[in-house]
C-alpha atoms as a PDB file:
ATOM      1  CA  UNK A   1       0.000   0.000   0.000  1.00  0.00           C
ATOM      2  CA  UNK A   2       2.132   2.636  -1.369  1.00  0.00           C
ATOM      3  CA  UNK A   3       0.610   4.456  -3.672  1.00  0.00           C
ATOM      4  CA  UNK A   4       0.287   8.463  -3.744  1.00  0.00           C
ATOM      5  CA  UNK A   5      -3.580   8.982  -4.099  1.00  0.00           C
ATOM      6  CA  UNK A   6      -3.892   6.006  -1.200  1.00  0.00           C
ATOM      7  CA  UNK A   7      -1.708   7.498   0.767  1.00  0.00           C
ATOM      8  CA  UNK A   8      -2.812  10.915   1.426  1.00  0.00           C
ATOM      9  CA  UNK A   9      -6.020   9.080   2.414  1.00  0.00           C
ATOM     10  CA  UNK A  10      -4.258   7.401   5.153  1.00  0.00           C
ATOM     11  CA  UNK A  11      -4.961   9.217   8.435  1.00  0.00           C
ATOM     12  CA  UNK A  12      -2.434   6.907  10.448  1.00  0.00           C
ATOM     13  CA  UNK A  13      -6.591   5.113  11.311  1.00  0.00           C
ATOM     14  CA  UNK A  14      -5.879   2.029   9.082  1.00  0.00           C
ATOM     15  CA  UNK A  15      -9.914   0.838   9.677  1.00  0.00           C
ATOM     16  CA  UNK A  16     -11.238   3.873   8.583  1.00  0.00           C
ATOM     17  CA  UNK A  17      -8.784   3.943   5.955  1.00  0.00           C
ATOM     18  CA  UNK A  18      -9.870   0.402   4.296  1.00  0.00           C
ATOM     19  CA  UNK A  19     -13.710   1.321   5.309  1.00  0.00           C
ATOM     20  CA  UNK A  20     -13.432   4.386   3.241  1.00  0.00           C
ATOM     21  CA  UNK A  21     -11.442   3.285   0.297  1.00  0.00           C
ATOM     22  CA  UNK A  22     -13.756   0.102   0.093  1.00  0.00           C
ATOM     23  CA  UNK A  23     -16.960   2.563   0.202  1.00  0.00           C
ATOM     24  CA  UNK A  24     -15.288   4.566  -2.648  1.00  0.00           C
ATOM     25  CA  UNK A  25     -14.507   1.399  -4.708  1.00  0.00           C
ATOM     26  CA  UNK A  26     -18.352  -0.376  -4.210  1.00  0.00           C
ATOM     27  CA  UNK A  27     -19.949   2.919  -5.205  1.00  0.00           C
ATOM     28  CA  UNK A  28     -17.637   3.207  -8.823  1.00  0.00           C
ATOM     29  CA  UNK A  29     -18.170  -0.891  -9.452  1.00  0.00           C
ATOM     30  CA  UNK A  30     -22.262  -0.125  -8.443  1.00  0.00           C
ATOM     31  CA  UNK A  31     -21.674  -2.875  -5.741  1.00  0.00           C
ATOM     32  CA  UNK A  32     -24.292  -2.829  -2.873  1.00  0.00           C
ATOM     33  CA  UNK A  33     -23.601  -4.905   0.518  1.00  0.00           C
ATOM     34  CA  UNK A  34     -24.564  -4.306   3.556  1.00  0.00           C
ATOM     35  CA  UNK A  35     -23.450  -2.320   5.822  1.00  0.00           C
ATOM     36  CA  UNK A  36     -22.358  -5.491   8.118  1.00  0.00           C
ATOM     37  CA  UNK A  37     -20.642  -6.858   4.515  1.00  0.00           C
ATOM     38  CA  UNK A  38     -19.113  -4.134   4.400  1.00  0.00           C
ATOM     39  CA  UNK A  39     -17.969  -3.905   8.072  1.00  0.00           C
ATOM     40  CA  UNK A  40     -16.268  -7.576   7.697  1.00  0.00           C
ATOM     41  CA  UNK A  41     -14.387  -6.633   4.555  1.00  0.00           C
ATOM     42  CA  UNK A  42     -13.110  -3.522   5.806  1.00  0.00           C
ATOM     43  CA  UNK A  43     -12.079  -5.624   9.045  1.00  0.00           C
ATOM     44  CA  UNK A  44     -10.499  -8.755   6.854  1.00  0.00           C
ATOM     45  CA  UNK A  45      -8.610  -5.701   5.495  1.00  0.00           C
ATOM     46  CA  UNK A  46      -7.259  -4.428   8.542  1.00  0.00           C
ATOM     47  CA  UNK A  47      -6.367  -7.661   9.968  1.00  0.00           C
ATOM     48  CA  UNK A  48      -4.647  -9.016   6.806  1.00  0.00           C
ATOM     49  CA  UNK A  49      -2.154  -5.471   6.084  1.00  0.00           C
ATOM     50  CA  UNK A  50      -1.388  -5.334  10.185  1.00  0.00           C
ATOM     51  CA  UNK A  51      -1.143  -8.713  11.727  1.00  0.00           C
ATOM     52  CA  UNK A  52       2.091  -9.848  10.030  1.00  0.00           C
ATOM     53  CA  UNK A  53       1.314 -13.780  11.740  1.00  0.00           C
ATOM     54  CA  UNK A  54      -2.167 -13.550   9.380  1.00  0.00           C
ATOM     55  CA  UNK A  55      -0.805 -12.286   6.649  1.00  0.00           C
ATOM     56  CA  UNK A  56       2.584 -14.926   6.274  1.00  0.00           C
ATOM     57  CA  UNK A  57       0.020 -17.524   6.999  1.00  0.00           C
ATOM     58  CA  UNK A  58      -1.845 -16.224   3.758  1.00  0.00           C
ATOM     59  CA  UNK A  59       0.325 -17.840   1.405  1.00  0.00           C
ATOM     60  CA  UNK A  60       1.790 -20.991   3.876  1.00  0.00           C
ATOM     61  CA  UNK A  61      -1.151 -23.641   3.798  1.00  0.00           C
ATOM     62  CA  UNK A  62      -2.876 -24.655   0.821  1.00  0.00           C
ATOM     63  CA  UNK A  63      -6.830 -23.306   1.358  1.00  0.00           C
ATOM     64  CA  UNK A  64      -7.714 -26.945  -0.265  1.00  0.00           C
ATOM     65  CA  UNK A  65      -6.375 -28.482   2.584  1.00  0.00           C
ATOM     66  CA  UNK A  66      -7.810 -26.323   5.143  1.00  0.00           C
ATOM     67  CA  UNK A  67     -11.558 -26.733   3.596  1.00  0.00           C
ATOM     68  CA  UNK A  68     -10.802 -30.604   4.301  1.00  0.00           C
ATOM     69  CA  UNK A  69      -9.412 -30.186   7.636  1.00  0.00           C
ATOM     70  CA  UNK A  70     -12.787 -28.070   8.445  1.00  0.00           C
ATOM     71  CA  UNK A  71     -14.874 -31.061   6.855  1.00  0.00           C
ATOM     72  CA  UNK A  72     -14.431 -33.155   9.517  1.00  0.00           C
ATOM     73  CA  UNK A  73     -13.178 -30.970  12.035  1.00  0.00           C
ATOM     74  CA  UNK A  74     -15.835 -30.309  14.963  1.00  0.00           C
ATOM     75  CA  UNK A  75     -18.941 -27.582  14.524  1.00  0.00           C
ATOM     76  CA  UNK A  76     -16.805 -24.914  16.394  1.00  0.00           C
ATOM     77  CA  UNK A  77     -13.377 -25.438  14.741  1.00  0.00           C
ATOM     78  CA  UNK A  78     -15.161 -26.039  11.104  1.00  0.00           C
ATOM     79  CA  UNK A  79     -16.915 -22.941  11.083  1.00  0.00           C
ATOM     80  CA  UNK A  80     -13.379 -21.022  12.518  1.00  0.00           C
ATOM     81  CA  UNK A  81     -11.624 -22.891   9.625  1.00  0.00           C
ATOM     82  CA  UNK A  82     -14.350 -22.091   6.871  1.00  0.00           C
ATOM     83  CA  UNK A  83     -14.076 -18.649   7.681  1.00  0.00           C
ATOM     84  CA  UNK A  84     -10.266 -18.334   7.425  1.00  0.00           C
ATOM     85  CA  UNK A  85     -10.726 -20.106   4.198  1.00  0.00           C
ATOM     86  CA  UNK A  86     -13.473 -17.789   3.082  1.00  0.00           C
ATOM     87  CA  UNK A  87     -11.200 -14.780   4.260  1.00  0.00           C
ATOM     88  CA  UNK A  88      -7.910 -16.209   2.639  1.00  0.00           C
ATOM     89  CA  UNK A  89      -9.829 -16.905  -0.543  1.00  0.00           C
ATOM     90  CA  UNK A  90     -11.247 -13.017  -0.672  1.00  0.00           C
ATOM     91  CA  UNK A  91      -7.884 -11.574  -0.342  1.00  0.00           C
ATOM     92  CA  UNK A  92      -5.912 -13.693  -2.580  1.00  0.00           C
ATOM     93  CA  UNK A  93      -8.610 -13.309  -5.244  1.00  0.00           C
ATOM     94  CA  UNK A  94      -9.008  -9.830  -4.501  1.00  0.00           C
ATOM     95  CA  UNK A  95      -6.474  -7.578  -2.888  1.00  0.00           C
ATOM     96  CA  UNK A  96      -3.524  -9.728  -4.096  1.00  0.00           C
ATOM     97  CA  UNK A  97      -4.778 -10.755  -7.338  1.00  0.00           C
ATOM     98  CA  UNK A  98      -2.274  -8.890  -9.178  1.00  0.00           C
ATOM     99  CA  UNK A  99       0.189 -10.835  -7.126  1.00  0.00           C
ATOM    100  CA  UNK A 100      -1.334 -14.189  -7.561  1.00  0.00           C
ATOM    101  CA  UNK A 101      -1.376 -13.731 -11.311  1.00  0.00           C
ATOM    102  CA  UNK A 102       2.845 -12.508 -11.449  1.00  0.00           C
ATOM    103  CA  UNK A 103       4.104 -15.282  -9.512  1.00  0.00           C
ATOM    104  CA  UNK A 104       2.757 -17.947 -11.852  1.00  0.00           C
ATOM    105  CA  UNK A 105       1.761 -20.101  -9.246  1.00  0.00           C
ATOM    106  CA  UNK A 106      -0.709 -22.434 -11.908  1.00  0.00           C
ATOM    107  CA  UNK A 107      -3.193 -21.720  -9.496  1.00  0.00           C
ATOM    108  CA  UNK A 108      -6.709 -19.567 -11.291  1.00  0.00           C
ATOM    109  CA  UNK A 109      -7.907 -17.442  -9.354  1.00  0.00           C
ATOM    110  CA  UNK A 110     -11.392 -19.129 -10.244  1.00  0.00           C
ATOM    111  CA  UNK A 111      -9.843 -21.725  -8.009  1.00  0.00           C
ATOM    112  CA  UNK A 112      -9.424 -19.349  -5.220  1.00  0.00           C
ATOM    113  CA  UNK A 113     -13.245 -17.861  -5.962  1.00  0.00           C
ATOM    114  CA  UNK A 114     -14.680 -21.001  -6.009  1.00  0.00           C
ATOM    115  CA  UNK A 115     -12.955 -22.193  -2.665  1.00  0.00           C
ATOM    116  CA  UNK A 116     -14.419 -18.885  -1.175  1.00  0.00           C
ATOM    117  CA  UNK A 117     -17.640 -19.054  -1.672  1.00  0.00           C
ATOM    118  CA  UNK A 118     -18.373 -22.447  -0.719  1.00  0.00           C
ATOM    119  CA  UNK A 119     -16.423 -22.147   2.159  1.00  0.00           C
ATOM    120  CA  UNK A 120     -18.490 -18.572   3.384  1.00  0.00           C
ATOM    121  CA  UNK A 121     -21.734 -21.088   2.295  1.00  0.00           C
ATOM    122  CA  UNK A 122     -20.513 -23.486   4.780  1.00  0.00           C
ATOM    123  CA  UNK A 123     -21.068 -21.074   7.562  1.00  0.00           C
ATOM    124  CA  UNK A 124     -25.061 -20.722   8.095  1.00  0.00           C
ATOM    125  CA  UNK A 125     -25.950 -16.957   8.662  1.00  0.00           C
ATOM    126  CA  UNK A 126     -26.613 -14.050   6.550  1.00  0.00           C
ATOM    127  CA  UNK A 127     -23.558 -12.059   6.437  1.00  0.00           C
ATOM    128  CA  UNK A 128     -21.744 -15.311   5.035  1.00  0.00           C
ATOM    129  CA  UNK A 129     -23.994 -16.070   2.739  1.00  0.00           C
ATOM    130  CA  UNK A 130     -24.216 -12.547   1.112  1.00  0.00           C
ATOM    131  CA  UNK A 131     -20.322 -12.830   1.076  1.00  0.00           C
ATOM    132  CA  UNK A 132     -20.603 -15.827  -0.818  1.00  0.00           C
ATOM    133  CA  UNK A 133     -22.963 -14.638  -3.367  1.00  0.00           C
ATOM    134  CA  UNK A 134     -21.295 -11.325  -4.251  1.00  0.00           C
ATOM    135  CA  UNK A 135     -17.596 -12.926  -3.935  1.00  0.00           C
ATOM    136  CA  UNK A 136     -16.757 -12.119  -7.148  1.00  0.00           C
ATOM    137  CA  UNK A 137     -17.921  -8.593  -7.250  1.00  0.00           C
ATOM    138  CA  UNK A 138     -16.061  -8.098  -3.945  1.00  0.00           C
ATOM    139  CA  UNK A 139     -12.828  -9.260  -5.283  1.00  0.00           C
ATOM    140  CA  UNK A 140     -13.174  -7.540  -8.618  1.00  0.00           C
ATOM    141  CA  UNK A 141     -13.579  -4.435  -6.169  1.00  0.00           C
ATOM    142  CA  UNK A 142     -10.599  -5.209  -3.814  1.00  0.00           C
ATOM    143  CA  UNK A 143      -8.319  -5.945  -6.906  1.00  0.00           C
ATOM    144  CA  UNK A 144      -9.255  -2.556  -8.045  1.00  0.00           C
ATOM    145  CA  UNK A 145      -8.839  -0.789  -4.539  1.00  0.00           C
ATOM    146  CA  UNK A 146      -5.009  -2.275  -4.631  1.00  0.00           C
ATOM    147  CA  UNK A 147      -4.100  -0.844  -8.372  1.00  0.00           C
ATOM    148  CA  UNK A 148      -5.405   2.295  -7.133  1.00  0.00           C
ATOM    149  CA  UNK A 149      -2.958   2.505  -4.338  1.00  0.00           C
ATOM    150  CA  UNK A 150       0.000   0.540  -6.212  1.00  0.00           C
ATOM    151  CA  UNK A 151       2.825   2.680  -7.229  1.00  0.00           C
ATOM    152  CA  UNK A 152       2.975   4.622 -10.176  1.00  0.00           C
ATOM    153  CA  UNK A 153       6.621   4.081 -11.405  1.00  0.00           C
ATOM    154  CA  UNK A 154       8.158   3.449 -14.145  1.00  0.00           C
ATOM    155  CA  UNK A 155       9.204  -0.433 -12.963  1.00  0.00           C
ATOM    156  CA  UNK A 156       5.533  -1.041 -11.618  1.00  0.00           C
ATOM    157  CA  UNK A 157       3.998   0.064 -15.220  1.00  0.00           C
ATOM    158  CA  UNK A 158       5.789  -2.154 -16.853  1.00  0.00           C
ATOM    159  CA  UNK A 159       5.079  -5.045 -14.409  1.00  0.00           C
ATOM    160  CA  UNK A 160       1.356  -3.869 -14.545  1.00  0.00           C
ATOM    161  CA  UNK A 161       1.654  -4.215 -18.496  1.00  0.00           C
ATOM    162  CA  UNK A 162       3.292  -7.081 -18.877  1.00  0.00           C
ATOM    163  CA  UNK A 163       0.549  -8.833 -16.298  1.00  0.00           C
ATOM    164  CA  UNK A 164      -1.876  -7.381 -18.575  1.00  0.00           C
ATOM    165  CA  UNK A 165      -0.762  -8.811 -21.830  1.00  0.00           C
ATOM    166  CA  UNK A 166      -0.484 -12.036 -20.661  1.00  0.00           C
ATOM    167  CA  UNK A 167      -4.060 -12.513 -18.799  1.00  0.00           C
ATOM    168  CA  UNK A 168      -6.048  -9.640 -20.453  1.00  0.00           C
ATOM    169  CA  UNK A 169      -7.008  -8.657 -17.060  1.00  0.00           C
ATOM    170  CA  UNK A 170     -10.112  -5.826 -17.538  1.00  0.00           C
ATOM    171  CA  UNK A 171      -8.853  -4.067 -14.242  1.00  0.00           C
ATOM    172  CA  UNK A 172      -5.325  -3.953 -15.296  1.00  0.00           C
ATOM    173  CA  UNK A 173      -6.144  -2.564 -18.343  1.00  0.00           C
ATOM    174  CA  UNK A 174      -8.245   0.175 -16.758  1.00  0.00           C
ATOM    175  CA  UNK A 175      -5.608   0.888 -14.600  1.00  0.00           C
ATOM    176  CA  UNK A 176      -3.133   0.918 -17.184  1.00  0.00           C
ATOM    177  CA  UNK A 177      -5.488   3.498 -18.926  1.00  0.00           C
ATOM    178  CA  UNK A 178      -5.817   5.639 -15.798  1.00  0.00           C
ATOM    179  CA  UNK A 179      -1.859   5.712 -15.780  1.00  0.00           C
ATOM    180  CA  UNK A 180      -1.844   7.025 -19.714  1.00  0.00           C
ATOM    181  CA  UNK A 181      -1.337   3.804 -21.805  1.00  0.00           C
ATOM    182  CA  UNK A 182      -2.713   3.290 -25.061  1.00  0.00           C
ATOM    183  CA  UNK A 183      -3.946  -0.467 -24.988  1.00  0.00           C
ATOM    184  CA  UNK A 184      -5.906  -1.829 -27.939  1.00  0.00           C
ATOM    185  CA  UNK A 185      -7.453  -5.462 -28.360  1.00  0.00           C
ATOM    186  CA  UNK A 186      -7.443  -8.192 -26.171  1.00  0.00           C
ATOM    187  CA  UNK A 187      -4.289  -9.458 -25.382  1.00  0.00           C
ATOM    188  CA  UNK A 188      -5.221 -13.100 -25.023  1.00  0.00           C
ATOM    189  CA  UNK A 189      -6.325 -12.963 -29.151  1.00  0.00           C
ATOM    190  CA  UNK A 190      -3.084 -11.946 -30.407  1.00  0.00           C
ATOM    191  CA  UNK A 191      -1.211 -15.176 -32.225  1.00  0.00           C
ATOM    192  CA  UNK A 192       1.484 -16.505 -30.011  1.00  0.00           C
END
């Protein structure tokens, strides 16, 4: 979270930081969640950019393997586990996208939506369930929120494009835009 524009929002208040920047972001993409939605988010957020412990364990265990440990773990422990899987899932699809697509890691990032929503399914209230159903207009809106505050250098455009050209990414190409290239096509339709 470097970025110019995202950091003269930062007060030194990282909640209201996230809860702001996530308000601006579902108004532009015409996403509407409630305001308990949008309480969680801006808390998974928080937790995930300040708890170092959180956010190395992010990346360490395989979410597959966590949605099976929750299968059979106990009622309390599954729906702990479901939700870190949920959580995991929204960030890696969303806020790190960018990320997951550079490092290659042969992992979609349908993979990581799908995983997501059945694991925020698998916990029975409301909140979860409207988490589940607007998953992937949440992490089309947290990818978004994270170009927005990325860097604008010289080194990160050309990261940024190159990402672009090989996934055809619609919010890299916007942001792309928004930093002054001219794209045209679809990148994925050019012959190899």
């Amino acid at each position: 979270m470097q970025g110019g524009r995202c950091m003269s929002l930062f007060d030194g208040k990282p909640r209201d930081f996230f809860r702001n920047l996530l308000g601006e972001w579902l108004g532009r993409r015409h996403v509407s969640v409630s305001k308990k939605a949008h309480t969680y988010v801006t808390n998974v957020l928080t937790r995930s950019a300040f708890d170092q412990q959180a956010s190395t364990h992010l990346l360490k265990e395989p979410l597959g393997l966590t949605y099976l440990q929750a299968s059979v773990a106990a009622a309390r422990l599954r729906l702990a586990l479901l939700r870190q899987v949920g959580d995991n899932a929204l960030l890696l699809a969303g806020w790190w996208r960018e990320h997951l697509l550079d490092v290659r890691s042969g992992v979609d990032v349908n993979y990581y939506t799908q995983i997501g929503q059945m694991a925020y399914r698998g916990i029975p209230k409301p909140l979860f369930d409207e988490l589940a159903q607007k998953f992937e207009a949440l992490t089309d809106v947290l990818m978004r929120m994270e170009l927005s505050c990325a860097p604008r250098t010289a080194d990160e455009d050309v990261r940024l494009y190159g990402l672009w050209l090989r996934t055809g990414e619609t919010a890299l190409a916007e942001a792309l835009t928004v930093r002054r290239f001219i794209l045209s096509g679809n990148p994925n339709s050019r012959p190899s």
